[in-house]
C-alpha atoms as a PDB file:
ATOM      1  CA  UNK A   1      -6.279   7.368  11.623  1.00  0.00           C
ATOM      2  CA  UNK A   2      -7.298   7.199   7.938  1.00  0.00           C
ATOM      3  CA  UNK A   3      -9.597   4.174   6.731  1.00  0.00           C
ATOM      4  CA  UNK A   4      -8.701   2.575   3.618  1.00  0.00           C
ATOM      5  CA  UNK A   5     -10.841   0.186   1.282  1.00  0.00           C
ATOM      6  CA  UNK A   6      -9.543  -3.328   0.275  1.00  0.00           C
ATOM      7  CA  UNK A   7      -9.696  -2.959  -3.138  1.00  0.00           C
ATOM      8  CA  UNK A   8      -8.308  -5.290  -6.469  1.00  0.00           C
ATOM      9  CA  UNK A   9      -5.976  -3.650  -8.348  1.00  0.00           C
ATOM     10  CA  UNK A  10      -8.644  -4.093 -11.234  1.00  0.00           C
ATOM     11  CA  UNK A  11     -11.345  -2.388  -9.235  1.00  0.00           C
ATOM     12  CA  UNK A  12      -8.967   0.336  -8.584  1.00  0.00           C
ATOM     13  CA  UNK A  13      -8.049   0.494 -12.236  1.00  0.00           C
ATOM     14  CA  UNK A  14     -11.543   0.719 -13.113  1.00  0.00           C
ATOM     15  CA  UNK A  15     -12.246   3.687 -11.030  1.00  0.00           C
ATOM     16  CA  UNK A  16     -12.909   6.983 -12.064  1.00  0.00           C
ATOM     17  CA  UNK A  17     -11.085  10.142 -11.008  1.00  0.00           C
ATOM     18  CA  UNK A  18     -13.399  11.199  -8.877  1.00  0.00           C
ATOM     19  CA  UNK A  19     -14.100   7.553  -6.979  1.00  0.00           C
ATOM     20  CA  UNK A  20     -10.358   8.178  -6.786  1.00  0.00           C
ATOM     21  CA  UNK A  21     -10.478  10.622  -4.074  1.00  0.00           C
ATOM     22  CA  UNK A  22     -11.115   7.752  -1.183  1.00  0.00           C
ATOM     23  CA  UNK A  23      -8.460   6.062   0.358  1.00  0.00           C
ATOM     24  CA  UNK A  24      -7.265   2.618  -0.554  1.00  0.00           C
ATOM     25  CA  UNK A  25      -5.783  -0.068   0.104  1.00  0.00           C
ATOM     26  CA  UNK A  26      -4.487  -2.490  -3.371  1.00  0.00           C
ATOM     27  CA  UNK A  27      -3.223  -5.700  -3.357  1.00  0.00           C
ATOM     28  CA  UNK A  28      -1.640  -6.950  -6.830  1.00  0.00           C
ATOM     29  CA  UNK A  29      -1.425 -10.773  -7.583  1.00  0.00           C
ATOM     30  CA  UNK A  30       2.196 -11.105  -6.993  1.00  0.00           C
ATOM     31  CA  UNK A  31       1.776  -9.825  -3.204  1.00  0.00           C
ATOM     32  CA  UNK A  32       2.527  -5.911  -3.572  1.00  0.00           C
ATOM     33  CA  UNK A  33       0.698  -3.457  -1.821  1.00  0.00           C
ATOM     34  CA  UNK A  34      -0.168  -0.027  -1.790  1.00  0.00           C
ATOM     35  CA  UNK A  35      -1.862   2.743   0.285  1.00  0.00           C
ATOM     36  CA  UNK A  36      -3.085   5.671  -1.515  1.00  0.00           C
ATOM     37  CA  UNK A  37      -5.276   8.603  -0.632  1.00  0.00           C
ATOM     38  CA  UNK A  38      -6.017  11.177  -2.996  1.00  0.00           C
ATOM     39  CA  UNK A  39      -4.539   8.906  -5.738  1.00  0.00           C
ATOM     40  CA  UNK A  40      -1.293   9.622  -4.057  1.00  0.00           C
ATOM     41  CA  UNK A  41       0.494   6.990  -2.425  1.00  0.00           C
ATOM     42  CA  UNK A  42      -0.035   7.900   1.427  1.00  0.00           C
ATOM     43  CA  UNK A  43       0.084   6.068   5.043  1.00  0.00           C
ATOM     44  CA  UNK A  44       0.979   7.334   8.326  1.00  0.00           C
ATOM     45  CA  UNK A  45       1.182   4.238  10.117  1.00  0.00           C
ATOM     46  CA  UNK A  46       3.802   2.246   8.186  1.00  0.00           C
ATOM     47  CA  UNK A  47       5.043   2.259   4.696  1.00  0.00           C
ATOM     48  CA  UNK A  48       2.439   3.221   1.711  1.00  0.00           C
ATOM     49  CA  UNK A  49       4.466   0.518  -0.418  1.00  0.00           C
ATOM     50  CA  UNK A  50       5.051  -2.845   0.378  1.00  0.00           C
ATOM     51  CA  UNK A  51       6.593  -4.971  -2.491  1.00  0.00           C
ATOM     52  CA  UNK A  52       6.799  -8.749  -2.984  1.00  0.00           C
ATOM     53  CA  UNK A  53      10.466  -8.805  -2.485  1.00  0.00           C
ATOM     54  CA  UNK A  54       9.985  -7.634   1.022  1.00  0.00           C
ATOM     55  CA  UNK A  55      11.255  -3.631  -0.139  1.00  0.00           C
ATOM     56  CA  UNK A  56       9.406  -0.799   1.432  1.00  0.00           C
ATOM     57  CA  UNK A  57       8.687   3.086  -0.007  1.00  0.00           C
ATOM     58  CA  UNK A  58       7.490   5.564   3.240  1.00  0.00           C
ATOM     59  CA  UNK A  59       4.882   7.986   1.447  1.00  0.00           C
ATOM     60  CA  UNK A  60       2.693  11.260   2.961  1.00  0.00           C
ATOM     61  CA  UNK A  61       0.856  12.658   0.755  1.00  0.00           C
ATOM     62  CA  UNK A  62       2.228  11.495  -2.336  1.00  0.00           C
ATOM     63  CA  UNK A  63       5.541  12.675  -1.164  1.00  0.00           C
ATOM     64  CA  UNK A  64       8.502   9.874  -0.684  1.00  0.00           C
ATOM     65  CA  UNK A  65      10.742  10.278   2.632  1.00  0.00           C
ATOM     66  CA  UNK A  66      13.350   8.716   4.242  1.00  0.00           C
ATOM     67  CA  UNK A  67      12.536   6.306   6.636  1.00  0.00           C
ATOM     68  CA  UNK A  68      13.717   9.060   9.028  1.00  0.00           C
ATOM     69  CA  UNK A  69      12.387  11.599   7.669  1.00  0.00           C
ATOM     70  CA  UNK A  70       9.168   9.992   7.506  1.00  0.00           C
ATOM     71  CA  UNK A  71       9.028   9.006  11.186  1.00  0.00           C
ATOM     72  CA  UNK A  72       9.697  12.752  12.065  1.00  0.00           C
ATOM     73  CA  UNK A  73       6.856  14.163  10.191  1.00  0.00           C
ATOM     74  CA  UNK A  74       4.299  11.375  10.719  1.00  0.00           C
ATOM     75  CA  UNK A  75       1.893  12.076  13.406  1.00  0.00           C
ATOM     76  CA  UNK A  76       1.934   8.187  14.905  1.00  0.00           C
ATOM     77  CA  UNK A  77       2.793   8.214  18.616  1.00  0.00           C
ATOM     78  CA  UNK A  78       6.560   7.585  19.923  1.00  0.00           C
ATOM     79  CA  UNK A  79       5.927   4.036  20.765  1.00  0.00           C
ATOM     80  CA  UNK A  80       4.356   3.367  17.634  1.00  0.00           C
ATOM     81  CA  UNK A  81       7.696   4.934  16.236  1.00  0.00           C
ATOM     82  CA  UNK A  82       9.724   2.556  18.276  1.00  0.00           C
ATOM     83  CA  UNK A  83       7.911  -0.352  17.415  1.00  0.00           C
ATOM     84  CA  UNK A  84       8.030   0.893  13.705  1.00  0.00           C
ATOM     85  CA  UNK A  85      12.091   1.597  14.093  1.00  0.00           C
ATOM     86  CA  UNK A  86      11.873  -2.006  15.720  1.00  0.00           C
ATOM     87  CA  UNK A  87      10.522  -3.963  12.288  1.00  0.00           C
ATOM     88  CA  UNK A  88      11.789  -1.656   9.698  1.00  0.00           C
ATOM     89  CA  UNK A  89      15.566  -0.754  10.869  1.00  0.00           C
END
């Protein structure tokens, strides 16, 4: 499972390019959050987007599924899947 640093959105902002490469996690004021690796938005164990309203976006690799189609091609195990299906359905 990938690692992400807690990072401000201004820390994030600040970063270069390069720094860019890690994978984060970024928190905005209002309460929105975001996964990225790569700076792409990316998470394989829920969604990569989270906003204030309570609305999701399910990201690999900068890529934007489905909920569906996300479950199928994210490598989390089946009970993680149910529990996910569970929350999120």
């Amino acid at each position: 499972m990938i690692e992400y640093t807690n990072i401000s959105y201004q820390e994030y902002d600040n970063l270069s390019e390069k720094e860019r490469k890690n994978s984060y996690f970024i928190e905005y004021p209002r309460g929105d959050k975001y996964w990225k690796v790569n700076s792409k938005y990316h998470r394989e164990d829920g969604p990569a987007i989270i906003l204030f309203n309570g609305s999701v976006r399910w990201y690999l690799n900068g890529t934007f599924y489905s909920f569906d189609k996300w479950l199928i091609k994210t490598p989390i195990s089946d009970d993680e899947k149910v529990f996910l299906r569970l929350k999120y359905s």
